[in-house]
C-alpha atoms as a PDB file:
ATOM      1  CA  UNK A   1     158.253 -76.239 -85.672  1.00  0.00           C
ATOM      2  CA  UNK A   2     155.712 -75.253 -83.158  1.00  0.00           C
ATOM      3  CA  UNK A   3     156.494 -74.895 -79.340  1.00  0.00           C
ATOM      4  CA  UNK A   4     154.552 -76.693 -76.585  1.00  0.00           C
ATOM      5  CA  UNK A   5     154.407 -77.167 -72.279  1.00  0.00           C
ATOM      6  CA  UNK A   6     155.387 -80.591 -71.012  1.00  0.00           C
ATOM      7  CA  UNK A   7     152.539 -80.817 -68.576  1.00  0.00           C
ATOM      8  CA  UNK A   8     155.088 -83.047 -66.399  1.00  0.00           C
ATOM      9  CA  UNK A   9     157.774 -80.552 -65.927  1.00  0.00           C
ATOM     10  CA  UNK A  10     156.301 -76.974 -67.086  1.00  0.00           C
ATOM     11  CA  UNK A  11     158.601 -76.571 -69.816  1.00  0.00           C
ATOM     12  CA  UNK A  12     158.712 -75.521 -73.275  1.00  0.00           C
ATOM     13  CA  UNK A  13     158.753 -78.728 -75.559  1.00  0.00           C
ATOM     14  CA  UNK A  14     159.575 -78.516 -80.107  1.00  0.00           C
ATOM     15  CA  UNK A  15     157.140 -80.094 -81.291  1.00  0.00           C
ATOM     16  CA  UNK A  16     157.634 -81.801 -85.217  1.00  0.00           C
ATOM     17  CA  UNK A  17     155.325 -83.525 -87.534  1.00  0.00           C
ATOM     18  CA  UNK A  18     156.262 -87.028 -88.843  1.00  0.00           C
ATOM     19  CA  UNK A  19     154.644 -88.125 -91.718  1.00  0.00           C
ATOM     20  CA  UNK A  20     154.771 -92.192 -91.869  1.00  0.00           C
ATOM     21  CA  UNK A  21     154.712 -93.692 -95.316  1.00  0.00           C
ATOM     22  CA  UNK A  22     153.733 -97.624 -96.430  1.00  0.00           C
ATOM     23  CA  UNK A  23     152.059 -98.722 -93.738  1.00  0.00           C
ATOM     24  CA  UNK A  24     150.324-101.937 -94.523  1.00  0.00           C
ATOM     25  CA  UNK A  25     146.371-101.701 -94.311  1.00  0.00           C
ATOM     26  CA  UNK A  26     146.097-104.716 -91.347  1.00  0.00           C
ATOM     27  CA  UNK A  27     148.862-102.019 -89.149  1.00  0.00           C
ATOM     28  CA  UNK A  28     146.495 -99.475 -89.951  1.00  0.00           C
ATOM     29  CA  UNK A  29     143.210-101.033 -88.787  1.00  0.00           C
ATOM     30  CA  UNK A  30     144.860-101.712 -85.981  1.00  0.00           C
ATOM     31  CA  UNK A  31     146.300 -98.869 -84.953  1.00  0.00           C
ATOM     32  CA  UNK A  32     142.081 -97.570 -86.111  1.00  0.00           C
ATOM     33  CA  UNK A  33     140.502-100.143 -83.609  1.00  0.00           C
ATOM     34  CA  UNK A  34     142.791 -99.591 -80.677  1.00  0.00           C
ATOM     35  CA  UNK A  35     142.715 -95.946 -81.087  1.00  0.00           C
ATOM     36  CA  UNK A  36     138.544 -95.979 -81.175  1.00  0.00           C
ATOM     37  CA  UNK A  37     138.933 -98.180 -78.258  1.00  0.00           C
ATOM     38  CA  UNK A  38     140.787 -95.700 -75.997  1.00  0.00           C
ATOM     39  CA  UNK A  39     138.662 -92.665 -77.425  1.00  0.00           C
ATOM     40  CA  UNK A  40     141.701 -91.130 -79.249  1.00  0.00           C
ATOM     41  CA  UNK A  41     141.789 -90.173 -82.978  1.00  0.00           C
ATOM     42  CA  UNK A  42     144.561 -92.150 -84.866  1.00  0.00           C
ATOM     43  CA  UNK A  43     147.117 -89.145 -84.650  1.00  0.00           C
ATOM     44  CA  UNK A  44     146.711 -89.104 -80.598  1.00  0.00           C
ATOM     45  CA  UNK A  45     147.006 -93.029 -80.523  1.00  0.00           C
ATOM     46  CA  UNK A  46     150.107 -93.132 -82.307  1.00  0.00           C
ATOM     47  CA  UNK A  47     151.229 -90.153 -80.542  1.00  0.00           C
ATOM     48  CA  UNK A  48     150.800 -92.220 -77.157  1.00  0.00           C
ATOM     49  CA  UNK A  49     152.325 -95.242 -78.452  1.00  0.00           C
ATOM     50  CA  UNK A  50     155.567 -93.481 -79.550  1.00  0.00           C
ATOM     51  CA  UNK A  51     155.448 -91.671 -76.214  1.00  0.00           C
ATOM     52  CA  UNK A  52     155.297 -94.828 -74.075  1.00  0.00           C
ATOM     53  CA  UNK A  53     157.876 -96.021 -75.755  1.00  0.00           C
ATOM     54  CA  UNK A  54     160.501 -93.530 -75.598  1.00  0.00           C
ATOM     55  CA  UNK A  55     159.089 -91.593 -72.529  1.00  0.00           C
ATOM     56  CA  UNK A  56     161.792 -94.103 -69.830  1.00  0.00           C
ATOM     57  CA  UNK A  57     165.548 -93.537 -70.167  1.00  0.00           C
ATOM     58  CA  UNK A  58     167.281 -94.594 -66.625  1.00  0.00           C
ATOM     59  CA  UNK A  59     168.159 -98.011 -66.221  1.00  0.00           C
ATOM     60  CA  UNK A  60     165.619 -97.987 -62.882  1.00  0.00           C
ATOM     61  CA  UNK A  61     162.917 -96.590 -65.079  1.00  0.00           C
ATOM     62  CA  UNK A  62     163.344 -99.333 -67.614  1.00  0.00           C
ATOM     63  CA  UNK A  63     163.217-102.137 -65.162  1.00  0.00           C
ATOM     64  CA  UNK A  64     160.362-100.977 -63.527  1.00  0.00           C
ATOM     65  CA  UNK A  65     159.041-100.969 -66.853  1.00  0.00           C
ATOM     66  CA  UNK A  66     160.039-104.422 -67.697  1.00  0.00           C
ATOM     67  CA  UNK A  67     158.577-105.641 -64.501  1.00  0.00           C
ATOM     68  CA  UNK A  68     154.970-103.854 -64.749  1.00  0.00           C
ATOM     69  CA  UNK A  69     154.645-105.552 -68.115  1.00  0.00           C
ATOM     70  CA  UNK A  70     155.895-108.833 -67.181  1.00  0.00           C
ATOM     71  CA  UNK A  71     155.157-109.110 -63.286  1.00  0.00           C
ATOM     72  CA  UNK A  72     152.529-110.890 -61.756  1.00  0.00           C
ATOM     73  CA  UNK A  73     149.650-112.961 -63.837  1.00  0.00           C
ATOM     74  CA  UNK A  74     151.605-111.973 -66.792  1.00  0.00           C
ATOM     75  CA  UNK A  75     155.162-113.013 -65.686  1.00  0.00           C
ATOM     76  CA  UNK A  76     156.803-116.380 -65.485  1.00  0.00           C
ATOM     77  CA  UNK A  77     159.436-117.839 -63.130  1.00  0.00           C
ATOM     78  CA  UNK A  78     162.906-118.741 -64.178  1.00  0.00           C
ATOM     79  CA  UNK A  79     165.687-121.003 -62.400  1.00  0.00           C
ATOM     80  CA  UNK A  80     168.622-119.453 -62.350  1.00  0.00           C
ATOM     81  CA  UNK A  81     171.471-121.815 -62.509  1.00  0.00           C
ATOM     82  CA  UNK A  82     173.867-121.510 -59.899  1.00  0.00           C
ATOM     83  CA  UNK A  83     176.710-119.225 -59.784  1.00  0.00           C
ATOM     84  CA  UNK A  84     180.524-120.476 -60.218  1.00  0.00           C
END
C-alpha cells in the first residue's frame, strides 16, 4: 500500500488498488466517453466518481448535496400534506 497527501487537509492518506471485474462493455464505454470528456484517463474518472460519492459523511453535507443535485431547474416542488 502506498502513502499519499490529502491536498484538502495536508495529511498522509493509504492509498489501495481495486481491481473491478465483469463489467459489461456498454458500463465501460461509458465510463470511456465521460472520462475523454472531462480529460481524465479511465483510472482518474473512476477514481473521481468513487470520490464524489463517498467524499460527504455529515448529515448537513449530505443535504447540501441532495439539494445541489436536485435544486433549482433540476428540482421539483412537492405538497406536503398537512401535519396532525
Amino acid at each position: 500500500m502506498w502513502s499519499s497527501v490529502d491536498a484538502d487537509t495536508d495529511r498522509r492518506v493509504a492509498i489501495s488498488t481495486l481491481t473491478v471485474r465483469n463489467i459489461d462493455d456498454a458500463t465501460i464505454k461509458q465510463l470511456r466517453q465521460r472520462a475523454a470528456r472531462h480529460g481524465r484517463s479511465v483510472s482518474e474518472e473512476a477514481r473521481v466518481i468513487l470520490h464524489k460519492t463517498f467524499a460527504f459523511k455529515t448529515g448537513p453535507e449530505v443535504l447540501a448535496h441532495a439539494r445541489s443535485l436536485f435544486s433549482g431547474e433540476h428540482g421539483v416542488e412537492l405538497l406536503l400534506p398537512p401535519r396532525r
